[in-house]
Protein backbone atom coordinates (compact mmCIF):
# COMPACT_ATOMS: atom_id res chain seq x y z
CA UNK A 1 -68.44 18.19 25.76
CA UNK A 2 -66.33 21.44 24.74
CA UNK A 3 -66.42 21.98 21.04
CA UNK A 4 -62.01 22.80 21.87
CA UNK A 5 -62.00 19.07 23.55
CA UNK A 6 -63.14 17.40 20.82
CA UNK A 7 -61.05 18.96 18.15
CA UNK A 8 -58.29 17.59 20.31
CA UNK A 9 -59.70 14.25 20.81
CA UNK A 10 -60.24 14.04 17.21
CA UNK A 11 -56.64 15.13 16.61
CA UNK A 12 -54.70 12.44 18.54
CA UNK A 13 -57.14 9.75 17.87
CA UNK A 14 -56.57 10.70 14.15
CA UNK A 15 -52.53 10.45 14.43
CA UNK A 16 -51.93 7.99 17.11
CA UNK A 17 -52.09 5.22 14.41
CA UNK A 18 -49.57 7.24 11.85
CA UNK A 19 -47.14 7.54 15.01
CA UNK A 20 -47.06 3.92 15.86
CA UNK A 21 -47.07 2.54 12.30
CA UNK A 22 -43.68 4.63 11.95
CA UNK A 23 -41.98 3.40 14.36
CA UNK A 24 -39.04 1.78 12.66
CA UNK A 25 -38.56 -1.89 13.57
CA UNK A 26 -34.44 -2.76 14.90
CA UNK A 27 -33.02 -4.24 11.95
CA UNK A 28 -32.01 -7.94 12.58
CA UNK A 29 -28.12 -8.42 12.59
CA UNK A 30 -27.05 -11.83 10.86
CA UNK A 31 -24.63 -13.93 13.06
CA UNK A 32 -21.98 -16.06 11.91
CA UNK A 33 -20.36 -18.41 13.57
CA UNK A 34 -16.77 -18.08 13.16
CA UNK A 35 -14.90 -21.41 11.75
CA UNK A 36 -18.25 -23.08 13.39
CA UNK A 37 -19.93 -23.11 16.68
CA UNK A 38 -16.36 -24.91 17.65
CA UNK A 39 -16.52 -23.77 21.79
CA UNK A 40 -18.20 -27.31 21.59
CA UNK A 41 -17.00 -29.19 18.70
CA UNK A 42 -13.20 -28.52 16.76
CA UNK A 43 -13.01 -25.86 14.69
CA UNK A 44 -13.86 -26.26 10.79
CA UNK A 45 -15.54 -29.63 11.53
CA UNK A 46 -19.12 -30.77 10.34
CA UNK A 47 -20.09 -31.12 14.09
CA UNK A 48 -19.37 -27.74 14.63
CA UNK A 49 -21.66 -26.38 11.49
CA UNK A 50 -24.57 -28.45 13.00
CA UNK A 51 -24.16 -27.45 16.09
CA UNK A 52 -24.41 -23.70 14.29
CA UNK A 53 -27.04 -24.69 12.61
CA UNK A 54 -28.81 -26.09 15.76
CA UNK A 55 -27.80 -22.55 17.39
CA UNK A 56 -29.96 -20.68 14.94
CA UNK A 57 -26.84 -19.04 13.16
CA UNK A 58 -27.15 -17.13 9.92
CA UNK A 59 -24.06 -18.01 8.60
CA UNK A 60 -21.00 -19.91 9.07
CA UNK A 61 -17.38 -19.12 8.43
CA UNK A 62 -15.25 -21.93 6.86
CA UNK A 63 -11.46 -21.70 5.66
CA UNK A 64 -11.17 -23.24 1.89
CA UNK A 65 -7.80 -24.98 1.62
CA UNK A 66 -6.21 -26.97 -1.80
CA UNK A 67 -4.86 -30.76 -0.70
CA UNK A 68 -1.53 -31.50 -3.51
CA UNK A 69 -4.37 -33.51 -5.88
CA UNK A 70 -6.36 -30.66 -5.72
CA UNK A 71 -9.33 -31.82 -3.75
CA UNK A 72 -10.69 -28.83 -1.81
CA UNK A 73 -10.40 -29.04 2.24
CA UNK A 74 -11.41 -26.81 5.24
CA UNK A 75 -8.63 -25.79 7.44
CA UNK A 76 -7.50 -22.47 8.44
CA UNK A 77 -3.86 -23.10 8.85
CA UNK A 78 -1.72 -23.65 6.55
CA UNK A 79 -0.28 -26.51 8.59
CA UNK A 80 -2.07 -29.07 9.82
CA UNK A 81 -0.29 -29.16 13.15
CA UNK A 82 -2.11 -27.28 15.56
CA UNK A 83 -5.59 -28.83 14.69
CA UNK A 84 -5.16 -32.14 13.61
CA UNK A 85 -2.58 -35.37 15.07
CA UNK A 86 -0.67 -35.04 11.90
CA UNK A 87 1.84 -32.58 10.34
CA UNK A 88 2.57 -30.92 7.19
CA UNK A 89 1.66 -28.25 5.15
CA UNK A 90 -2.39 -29.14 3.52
CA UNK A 91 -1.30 -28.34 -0.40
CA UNK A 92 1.84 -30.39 0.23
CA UNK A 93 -0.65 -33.29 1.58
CA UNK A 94 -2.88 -35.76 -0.72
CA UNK A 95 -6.46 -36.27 -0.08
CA UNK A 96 -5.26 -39.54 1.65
CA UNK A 97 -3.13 -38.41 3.78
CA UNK A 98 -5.65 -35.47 4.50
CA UNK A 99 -8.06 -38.11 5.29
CA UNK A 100 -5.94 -40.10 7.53
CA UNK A 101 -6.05 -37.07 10.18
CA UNK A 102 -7.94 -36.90 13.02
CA UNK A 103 -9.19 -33.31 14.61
CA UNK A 104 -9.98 -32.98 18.25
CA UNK A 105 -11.06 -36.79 19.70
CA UNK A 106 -12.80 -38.19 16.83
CA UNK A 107 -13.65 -35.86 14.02
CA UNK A 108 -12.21 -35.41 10.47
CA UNK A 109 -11.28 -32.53 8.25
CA UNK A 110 -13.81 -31.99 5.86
CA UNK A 111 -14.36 -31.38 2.14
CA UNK A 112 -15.67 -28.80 0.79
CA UNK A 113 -18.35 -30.39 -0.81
CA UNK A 114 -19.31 -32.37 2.45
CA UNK A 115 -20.06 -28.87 3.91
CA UNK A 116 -22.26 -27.55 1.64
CA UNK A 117 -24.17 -30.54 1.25
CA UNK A 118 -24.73 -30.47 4.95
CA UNK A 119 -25.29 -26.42 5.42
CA UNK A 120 -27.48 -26.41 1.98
CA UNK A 121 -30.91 -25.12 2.91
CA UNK A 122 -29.86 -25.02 6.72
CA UNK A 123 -27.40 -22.34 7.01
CA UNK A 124 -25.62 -19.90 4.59
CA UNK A 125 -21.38 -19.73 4.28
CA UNK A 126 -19.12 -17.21 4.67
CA UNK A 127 -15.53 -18.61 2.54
CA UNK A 128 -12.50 -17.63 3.71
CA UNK A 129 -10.89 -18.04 0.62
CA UNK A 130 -6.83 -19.25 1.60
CA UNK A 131 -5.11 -20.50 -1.65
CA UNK A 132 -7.60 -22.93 -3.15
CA UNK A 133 -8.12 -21.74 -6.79
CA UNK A 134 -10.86 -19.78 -7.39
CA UNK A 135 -12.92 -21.44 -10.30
CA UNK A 136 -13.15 -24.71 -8.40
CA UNK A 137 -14.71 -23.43 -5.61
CA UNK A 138 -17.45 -21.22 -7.63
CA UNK A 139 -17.49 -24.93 -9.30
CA UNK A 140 -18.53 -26.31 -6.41
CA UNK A 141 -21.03 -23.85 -5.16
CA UNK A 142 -22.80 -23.76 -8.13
CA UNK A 143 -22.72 -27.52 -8.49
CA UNK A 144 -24.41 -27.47 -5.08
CA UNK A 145 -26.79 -24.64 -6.17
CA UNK A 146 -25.77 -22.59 -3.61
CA UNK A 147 -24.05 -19.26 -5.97
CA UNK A 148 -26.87 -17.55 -3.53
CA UNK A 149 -26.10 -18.56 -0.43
CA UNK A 150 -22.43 -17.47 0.25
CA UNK A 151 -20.22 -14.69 0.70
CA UNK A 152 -16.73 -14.50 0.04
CA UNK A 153 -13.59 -12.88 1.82
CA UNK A 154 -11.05 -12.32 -0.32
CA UNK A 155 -7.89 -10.13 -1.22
CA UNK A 156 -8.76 -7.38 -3.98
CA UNK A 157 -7.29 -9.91 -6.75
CA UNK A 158 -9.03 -12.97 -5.35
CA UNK A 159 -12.41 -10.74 -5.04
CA UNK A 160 -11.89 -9.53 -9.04
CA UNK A 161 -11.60 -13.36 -9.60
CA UNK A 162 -14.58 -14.82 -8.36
CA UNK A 163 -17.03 -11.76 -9.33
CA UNK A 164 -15.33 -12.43 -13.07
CA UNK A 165 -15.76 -16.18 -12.96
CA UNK A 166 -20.09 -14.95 -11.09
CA UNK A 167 -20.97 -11.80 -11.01
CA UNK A 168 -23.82 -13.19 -8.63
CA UNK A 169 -21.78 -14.16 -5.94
CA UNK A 170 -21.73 -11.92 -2.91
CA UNK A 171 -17.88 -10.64 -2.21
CA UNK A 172 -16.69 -8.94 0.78
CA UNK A 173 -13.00 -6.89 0.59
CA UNK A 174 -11.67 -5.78 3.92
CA UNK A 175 -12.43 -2.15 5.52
CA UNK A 176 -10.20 -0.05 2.73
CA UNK A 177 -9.77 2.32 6.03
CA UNK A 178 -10.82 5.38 4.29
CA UNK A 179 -14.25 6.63 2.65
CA UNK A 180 -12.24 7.20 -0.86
CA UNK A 181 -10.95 3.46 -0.85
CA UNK A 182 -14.46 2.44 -0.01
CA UNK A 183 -16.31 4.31 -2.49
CA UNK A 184 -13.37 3.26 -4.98
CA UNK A 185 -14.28 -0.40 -4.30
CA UNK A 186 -17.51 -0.90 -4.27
CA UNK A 187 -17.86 1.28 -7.87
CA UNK A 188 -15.06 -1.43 -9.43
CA UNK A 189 -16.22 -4.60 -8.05
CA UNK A 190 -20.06 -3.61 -6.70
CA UNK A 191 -18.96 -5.00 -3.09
CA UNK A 192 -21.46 -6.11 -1.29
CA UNK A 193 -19.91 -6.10 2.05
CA UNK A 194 -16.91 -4.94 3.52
CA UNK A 195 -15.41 -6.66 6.34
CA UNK A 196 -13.46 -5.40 9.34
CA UNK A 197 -12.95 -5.89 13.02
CA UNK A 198 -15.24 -3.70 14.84
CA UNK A 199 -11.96 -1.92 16.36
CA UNK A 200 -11.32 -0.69 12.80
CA UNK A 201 -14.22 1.08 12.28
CA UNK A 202 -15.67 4.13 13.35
CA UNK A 203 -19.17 6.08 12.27
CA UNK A 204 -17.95 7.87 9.54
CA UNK A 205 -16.72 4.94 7.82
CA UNK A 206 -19.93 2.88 8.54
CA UNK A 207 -21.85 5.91 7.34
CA UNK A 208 -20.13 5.96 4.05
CA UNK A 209 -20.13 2.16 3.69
CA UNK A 210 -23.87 2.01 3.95
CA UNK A 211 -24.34 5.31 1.76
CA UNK A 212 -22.14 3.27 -0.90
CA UNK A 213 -25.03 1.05 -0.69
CA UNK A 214 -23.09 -2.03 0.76
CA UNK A 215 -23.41 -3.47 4.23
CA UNK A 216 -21.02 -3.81 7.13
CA UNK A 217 -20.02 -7.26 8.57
CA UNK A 218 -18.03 -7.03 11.59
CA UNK A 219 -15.20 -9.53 13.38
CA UNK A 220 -16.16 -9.59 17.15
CA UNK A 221 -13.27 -11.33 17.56
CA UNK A 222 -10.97 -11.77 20.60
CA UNK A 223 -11.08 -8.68 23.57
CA UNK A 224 -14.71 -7.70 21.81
CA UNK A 225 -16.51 -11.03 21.40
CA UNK A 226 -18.53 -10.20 24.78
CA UNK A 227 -21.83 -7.94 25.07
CA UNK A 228 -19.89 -5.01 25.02
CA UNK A 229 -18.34 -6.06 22.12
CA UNK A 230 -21.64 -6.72 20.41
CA UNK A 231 -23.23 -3.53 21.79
CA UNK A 232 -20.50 -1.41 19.76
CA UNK A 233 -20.95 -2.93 16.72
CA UNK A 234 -24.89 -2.14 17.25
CA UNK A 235 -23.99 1.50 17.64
CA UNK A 236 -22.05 1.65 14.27
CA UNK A 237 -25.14 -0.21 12.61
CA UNK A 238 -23.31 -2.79 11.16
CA UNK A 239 -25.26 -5.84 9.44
CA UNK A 240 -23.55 -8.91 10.58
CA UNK A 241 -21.67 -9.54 13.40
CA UNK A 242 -18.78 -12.90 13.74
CA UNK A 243 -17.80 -14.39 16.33
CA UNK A 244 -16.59 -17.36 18.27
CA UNK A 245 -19.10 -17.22 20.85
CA UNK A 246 -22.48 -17.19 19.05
CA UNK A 247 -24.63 -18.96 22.08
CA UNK A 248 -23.93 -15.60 23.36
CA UNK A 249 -24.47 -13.46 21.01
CA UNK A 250 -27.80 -14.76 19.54
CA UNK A 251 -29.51 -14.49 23.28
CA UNK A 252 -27.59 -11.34 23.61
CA UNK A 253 -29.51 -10.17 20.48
CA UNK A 254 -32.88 -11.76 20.97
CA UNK A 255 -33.14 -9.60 24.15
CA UNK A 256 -33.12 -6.51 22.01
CA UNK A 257 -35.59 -7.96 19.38
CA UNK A 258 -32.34 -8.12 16.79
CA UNK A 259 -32.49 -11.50 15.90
C-alpha cells in the first residue's frame, strides 16, 4: 500500500472518533402542561395533573387562589362561574362553600396542598401566583419539601416577595421586551426564567436571555399550540415550552429526540 494512502487512512481513522464524540446532543425541552392535561379532564383538577403525569409531562401549571378563611385553592378565575356550578368571587367564598362546588361532571376544586401531595416526586409545578399571599404558599411548598421542585410566575413585586421569603425558589418574571430590562432583572432578582408567549420573542431577545444566564420558557398558547407552533419556539432555543395540548407536543418532540 502507498506510503500517501496510509497517512490518510491513519488521518481519518485518527479523527473520526473526535468528530462524532462532538456532535452536540438536541437539548431536551421541558413540557408543561398548562392548568393540567385538562383536553381530558377540567382544568386545575387532580385528574387532570395525573393524567399529566401519566403523559410524561415535566411540569404542570396550576393557578393559586386565597378562599375568605384563607385556605389556599386552585382556580384561575377569579370567579368561580365559568368552571364550577356555583358563583362568586373565590376570596369572597369560605373553604365550605369552595368545597360544595362541583367542576366539570364530578370533580372538585382542589387545595393546594392536595396537589402537591399528589405531583410530589411525580411531576414538578409551575404557580401561577393570583392573589394568594405569598408566605403561605412558600409555607406550603416547603412543608411538602418541594422549595426544589417549582417555579413561580409572578409580577416584579410578587417575584421580590417570594425570592425574599427563599432565595432557593426558582422565579420566572415575564419577557421585560427589551435586552436592558432583561439584563436589569435577572442582576436584581437572579431570574431564573423569563416567561413569554413565543409571539413575543424574537432571537435577539432569546440570545440575551440565555447570555444573562437564565432560560426561556415559552406559552404555546392559542393560534401556536400546533407543530408549527412548537417548531418556532425550537428555533429561538427556548427551554420549556406550555401548552394545552401536551399529547401533542411530547410525540411531536420525541420525534426529534427532544424529549
Amino acid at each position: 500500500m502507498p506510503l500517501r494512502l496510509l497517512i490518510v487512512l491513519f488521518v481519518f481513522a485518527g479523527t473520526a472518533p473526535l468528530m462524532a464524540a462532538e456532535t452536540p446532543k438536541p437539548k431536551r425541552i421541558i413540557v408543561i402542561a398548562h392548568r393540567g392535561a385538562h383536553k381530558k379532564s377540567p382544568e386545575n383538577t387532580l385528574a387532570s395533573f395525573q393524567h399529566a403525569i401519566d403523559l410524561g409531562c415535566d411540569y404542570v401549571e396550576v393557578d393559586v387562589r386565597y378562599t375568605s378563611d384563607g385556605v389556599l385553592v386552585l382556580m384561575h378565575d377569579s370567579d368561580v362561574a365559568r368552571t364550577t356550578d356555583g358563583q362568586g368571587k373565590v376570596n369572597e367564598l369560605t373553604y365550605a362553600d369552595i368545597q360544595k362546588l362541583t367542576v366539570g361532571q364530578s370533580d372538585k376544586v382542589p387545595t393546594f396542598d392536595e396537589a402537591l401531595k399528589l405531583c410530589r416526586g411525580k411531576i414538578k409545578i409551575y404557580i401561577d401566583h393570583k392573589d394568594a399571599p405569598p408566605a403561605e404558599i412558600v409555607d406550603a411548598v416547603t412543608r411538602h419539601k418541594m422549595v426544589n421542585d417549582v417555579i413561580v410566575y409572578s409580577s416584579l413585586d410578587g417575584l421580590r416577595a417570594f425570592k425574599k421569603l427563599n432565595p432557593k425558589i426558582w422565579i420566572m418574571p415575564p419577557n421585560p421586551g427589551s435586552i436592558e430590562k432583561i439584563n436589569a432583572i435577572r442582576r436584581e432578582l437572579k431570574a431564573e426564567t423569563f416567561d413569554g408567549n413565543v409571539r413575543d420573542w424574537n432571537t435577539e431577545l432569546a440570545e440575551a436571555a440565555h447570555a444573562a444566564g437564565a432560560q426561556i420558557w415559552v406559552d404555546n398558547l392559542g393560534e401556536n399550540d400546533n407543530e408549527a407552533g412548537f417548531q418556532k419556539s425550537l428555533d429561538l432555543g427556548v427551554d420549556a415550552i406550555q401548552t394545552d395540548y401536551p399529547e401533542k407536543l411530547i410525540p411531536f418532540l420525541k420525534r426529534l429526540g427532544r424529549h
